[in-house]
Protein backbone atom coordinates (compact mmCIF):
# COMPACT_ATOMS: atom_id res chain seq x y z
CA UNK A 1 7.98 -27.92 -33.62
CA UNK A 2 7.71 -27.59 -29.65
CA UNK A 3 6.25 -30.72 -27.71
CA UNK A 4 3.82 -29.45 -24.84
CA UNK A 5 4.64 -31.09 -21.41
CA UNK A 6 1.59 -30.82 -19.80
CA UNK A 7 -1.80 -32.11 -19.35
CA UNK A 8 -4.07 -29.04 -18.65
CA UNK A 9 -7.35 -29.51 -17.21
CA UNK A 10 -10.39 -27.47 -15.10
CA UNK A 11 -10.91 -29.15 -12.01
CA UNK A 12 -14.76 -29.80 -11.73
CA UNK A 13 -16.12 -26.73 -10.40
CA UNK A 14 -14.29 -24.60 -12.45
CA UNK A 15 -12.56 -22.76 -10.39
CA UNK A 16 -8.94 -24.31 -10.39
CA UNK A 17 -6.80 -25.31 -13.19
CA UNK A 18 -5.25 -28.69 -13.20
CA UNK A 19 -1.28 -29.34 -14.60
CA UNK A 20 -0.15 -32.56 -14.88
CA UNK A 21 2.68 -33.66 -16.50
CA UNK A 22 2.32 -35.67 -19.67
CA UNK A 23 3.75 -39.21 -19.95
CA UNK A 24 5.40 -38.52 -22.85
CA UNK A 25 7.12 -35.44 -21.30
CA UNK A 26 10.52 -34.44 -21.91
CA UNK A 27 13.38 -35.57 -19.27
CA UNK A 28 14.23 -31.18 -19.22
CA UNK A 29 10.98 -29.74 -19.47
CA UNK A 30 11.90 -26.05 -21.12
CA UNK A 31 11.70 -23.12 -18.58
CA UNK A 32 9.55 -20.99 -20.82
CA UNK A 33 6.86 -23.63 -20.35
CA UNK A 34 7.72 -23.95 -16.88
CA UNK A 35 7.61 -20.08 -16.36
CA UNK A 36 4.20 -20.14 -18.18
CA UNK A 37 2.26 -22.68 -15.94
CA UNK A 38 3.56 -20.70 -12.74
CA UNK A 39 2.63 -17.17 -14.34
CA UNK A 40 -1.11 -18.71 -14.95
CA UNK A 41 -1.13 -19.98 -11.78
CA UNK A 42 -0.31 -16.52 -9.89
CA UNK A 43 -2.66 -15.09 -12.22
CA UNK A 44 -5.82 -17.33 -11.66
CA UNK A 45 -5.12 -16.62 -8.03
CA UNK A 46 -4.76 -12.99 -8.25
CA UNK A 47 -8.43 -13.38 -10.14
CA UNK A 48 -9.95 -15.55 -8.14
CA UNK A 49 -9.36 -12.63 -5.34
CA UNK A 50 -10.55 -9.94 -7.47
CA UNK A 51 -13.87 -11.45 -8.06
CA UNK A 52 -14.42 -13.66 -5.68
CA UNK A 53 -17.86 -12.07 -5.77
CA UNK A 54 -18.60 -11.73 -9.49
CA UNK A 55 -19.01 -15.31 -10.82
CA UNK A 56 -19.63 -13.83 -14.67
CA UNK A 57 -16.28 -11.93 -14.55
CA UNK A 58 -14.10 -15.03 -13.13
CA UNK A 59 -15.54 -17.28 -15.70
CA UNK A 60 -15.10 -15.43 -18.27
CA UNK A 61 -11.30 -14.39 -17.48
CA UNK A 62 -10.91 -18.26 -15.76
CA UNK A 63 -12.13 -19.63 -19.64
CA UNK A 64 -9.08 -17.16 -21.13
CA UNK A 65 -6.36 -18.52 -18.96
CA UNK A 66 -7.40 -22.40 -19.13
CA UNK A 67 -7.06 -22.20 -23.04
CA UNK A 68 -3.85 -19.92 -23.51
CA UNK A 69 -2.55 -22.42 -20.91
CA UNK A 70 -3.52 -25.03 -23.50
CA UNK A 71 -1.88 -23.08 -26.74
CA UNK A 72 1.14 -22.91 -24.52
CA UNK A 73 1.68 -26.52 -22.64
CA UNK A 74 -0.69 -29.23 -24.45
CA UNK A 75 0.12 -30.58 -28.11
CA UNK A 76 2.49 -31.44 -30.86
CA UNK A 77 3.30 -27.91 -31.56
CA UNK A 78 2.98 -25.69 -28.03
CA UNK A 79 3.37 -21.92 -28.85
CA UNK A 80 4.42 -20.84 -25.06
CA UNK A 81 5.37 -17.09 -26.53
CA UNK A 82 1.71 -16.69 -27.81
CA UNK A 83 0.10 -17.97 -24.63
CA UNK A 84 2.69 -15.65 -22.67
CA UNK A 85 1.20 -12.44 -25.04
CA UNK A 86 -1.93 -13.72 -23.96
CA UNK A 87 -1.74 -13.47 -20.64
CA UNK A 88 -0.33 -10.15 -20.60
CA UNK A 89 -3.39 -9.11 -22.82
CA UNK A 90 -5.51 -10.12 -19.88
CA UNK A 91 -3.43 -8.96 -17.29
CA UNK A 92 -3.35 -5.65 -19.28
CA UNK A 93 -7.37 -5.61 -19.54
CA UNK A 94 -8.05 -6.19 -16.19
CA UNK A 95 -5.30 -3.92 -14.79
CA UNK A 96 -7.45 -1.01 -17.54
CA UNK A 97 -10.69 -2.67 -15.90
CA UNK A 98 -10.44 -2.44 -12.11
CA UNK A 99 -6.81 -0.53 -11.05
CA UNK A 100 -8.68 3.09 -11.37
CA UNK A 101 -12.02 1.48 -8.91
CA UNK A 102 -9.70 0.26 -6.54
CA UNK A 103 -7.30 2.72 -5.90
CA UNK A 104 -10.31 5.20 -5.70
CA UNK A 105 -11.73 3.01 -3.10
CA UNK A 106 -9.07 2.63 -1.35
CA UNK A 107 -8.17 6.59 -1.26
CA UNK A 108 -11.78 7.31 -0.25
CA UNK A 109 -11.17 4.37 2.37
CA UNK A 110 -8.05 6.15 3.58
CA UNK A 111 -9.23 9.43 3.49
CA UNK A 112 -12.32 8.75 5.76
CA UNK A 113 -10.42 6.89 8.43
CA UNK A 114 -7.95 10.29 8.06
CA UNK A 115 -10.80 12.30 8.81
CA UNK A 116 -12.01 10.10 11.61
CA UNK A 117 -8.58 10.14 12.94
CA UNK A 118 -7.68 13.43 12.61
CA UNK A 119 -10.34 16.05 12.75
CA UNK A 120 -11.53 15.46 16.46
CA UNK A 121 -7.74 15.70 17.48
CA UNK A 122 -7.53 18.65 15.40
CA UNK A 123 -9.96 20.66 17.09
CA UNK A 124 -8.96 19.41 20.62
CA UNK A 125 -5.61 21.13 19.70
CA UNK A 126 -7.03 24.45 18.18
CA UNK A 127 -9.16 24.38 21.56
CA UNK A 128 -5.98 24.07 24.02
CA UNK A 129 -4.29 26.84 21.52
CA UNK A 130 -7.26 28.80 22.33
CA UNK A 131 -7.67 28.47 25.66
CA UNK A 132 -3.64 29.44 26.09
CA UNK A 133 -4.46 33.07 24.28
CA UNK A 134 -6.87 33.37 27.37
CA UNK A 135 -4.71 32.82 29.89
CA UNK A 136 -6.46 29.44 31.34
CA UNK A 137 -4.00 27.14 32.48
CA UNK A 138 -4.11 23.39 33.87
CA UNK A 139 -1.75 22.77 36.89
CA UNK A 140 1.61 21.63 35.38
CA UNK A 141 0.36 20.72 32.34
CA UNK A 142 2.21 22.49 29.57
CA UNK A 143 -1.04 22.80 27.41
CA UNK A 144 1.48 24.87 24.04
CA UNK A 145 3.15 21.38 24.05
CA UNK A 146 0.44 19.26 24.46
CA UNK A 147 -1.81 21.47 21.90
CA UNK A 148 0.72 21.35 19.45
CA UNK A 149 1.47 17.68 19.47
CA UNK A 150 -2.53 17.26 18.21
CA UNK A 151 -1.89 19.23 15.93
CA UNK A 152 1.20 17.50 14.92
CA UNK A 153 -0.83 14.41 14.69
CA UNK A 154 -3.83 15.83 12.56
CA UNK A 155 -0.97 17.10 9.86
CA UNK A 156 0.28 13.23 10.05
CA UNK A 157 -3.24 11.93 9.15
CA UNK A 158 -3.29 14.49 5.87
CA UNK A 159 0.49 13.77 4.93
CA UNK A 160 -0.60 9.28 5.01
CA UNK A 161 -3.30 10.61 2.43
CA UNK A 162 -1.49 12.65 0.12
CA UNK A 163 1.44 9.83 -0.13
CA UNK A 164 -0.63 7.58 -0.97
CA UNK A 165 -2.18 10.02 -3.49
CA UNK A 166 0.91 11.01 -4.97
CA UNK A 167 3.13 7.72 -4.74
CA UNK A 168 0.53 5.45 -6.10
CA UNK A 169 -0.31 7.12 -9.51
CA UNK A 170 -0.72 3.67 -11.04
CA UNK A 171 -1.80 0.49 -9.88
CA UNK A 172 -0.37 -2.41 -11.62
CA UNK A 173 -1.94 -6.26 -11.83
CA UNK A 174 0.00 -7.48 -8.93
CA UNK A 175 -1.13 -4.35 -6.60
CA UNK A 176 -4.81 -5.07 -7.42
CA UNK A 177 -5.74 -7.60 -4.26
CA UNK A 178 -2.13 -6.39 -2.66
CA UNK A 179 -2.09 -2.53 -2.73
CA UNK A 180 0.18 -1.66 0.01
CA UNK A 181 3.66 -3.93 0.09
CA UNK A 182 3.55 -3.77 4.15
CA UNK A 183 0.00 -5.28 4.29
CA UNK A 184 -1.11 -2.64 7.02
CA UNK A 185 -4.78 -1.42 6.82
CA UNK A 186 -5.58 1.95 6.74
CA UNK A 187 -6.44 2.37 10.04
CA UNK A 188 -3.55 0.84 11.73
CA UNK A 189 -1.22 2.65 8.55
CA UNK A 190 -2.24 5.78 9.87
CA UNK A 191 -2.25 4.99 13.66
CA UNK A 192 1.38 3.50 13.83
CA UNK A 193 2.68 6.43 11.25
CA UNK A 194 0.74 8.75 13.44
CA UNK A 195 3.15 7.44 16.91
CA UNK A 196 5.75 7.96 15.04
CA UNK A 197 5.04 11.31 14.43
CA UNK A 198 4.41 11.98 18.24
CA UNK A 199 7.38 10.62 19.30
CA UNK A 200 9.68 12.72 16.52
CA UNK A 201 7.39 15.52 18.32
CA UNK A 202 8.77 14.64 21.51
CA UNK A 203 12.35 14.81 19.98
CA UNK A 204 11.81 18.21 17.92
CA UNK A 205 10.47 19.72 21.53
CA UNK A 206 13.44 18.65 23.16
CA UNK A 207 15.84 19.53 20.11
CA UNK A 208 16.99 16.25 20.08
CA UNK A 209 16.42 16.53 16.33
CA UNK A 210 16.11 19.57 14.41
CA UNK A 211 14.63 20.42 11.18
CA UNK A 212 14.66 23.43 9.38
CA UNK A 213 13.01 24.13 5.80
CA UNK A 214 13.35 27.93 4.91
CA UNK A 215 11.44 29.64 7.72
CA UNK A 216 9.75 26.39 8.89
CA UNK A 217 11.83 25.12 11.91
CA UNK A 218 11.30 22.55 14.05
CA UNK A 219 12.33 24.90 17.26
CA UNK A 220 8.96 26.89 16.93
CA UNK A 221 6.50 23.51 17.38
CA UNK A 222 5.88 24.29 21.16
CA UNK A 223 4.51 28.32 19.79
CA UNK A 224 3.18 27.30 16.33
CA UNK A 225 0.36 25.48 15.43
CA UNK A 226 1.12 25.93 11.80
CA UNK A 227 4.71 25.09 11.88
CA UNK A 228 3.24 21.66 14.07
CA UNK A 229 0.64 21.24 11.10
CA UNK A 230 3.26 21.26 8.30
CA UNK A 231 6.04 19.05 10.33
CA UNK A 232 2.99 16.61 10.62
CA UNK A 233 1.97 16.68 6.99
CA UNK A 234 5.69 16.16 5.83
CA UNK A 235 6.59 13.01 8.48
CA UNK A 236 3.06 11.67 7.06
CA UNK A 237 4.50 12.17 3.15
CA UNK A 238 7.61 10.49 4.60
CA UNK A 239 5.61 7.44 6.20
CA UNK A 240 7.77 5.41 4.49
CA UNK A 241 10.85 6.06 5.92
CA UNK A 242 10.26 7.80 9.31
CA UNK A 243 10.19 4.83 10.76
CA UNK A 244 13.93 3.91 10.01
CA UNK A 245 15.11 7.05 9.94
CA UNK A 246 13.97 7.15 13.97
CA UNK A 247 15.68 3.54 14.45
CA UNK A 248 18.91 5.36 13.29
CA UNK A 249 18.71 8.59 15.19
CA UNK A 250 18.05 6.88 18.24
CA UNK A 251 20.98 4.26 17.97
CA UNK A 252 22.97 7.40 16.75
CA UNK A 253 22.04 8.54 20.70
CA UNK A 254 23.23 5.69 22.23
CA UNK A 255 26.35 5.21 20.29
CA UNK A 256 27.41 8.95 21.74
C-alpha cells in the first residue's frame, strides 16, 4: 500500500485546485506523486485557456482532474499510475475534441491575412511587369527589379501557408492554446518572414547568394516573375530557418 501526500481540494469557485501537503506526509514524498500534482496542474491551466468561454466544458473536464488527482495523492492506498492513465485519457479526448477546430481556425486565420498580405502586392507586381512589356519606364527606377521583388513577396505569403499546412499535420494537447513555439501571430509571422524574403531578394539580385534548382535559378529573378514566385514560395516553406541561414551568410561576408 502507497500513502497519499496530499490534501486535494477545489478552491471555492471552482476553478483552481488546491494541494496541500498532508501532516502525516512522508519526509521523501515519491516523485511519481510529485510528477502527478505538477502534470494536473499544467493541465487545468492548459483547460482553463481552452474554455475560458465554455463554463459546461471546464466543469466537466475541471470535475475529472480534481478526482484522478484524488485517486492519485489523497488516502491510505494512492494509485498515482491510474490517476496518471487518467489524465492522459483526458488529455487524449480533448486533444480528439478540439486539435482538428483549432488548427482549421488557425489555417483559415493564416490564410486570410496571406491573402490580405499578398494579393494587392501581387498585382502591383504583375502591373509593373506589364507596364515593362510596354515600354513605360519611371526615371531611374529599375521597375524588372522592383516588380519582381512583389512578386517575390506574394510567393512568401503562399510558402508561410503551406508550412504551416504541411508541418503541422497534428496538433497535440500542449499545442492547443500554444500552436506556434515562437509565439508570433499570423500577421507579424508572415510580415517578418516576408522581410526576410526581400532582403534574400536583394542578395539573389546582386548574386551575393545563388540558388539553383534544375532550371529554376536565382540569376533570372530580375526577368522572371515565375522564377520570383517560386523562390518566394520556397523561402516561405523554409520560414523556419531563413532567418538563420541569413545570420550565417552574412557573417560568412564579413569574415571574407
Amino acid at each position: 500500500m502507497v500513502k497519499g501526500n496530499y490534501i486535494v481540494t477545489a478552491n471555492a469557485e471552482k476553478d483552481d485546485i488546491v494541494f496541500h501537503i498532508s501532516p502525516i506526509a512522508d519526509q521523501d514524498i515519491p516523485l511519481e506523486q510529485q510528477d502527478l500534482l505538477f502534470d494536473v496542474e499544467s493541465t487545468l491551466e492548459i483547460i482553463r485557456n481552452l474554455y475560458k468561454n465554455d463554463n459546461r466544458s471546464f466543469a466537466n473536464y475541471f470535475d475529472q482532474l480534481l478526482k484522478l488527482s484524488q485517486v492519485g495523492l489523497v488516502g491510505e492506498n494512492v494509485q498515482p499510475q491510474l490517476a496518471k492513465r487518467a489524465l492522459e485519457q483526458v488529455k487524449n479526448e480533448i486533444t480528439n475534441r478540439e486539435s482538428g477546430k483549432i488548427k482549421n481556425r488557425y489555417l483559415k486565420e493564416l490564410g486570410r491575412k496571406a491573402l490580405i498580405f499578398g494579393m494587392p502586392v501581387l498585382i502591383a507586381g504583375a502591373f509593373l511587369n506589364y507596364l515593362k512589356c510596354k515600354g513605360i519606364a519611371f526615371g531611374c527606377l529599375n521597375c524588372s527589379e522592383f516588380a519582381n521583388l512583389l512578386i517575390l513577396w506574394s510567393g512568401t505569403m503562399v510558402g508561410v501557408w503551406l508550412s504551416f499546412a504541411i508541418t503541422r499535420t497534428i496538433l497535440g494537447f500542449n499545442d492547443l492554446t500554444i500552436i506556434e513555439k515562437d509565439r508570433l501571430e499570423p500577421s507579424l509571422r508572415l510580415i517578418f518572414t516576408g522581410s526576410l524574403a526581400i532582403i534574400f531578394g536583394l542578395l539573389f539580385i546582386k548574386k551575393v547568394i545563388v540558388i539553383n534548382l534544375g532550371d529554376l535559378s536565382s540569376a533570372h529573378i530580375i526577368d522572371d516573375p515565375i522564377t520570383s514566385f517560386l523562390l518566394g514560395v520556397i523561402l516561405g516553406l523554409n520560414e523556419k530557418i531563413i532567418g538563420s541561414t541569413l545570420t550565417k551568410k552574412t557573417a560568412a561576408l564579413f569574415e571574407k
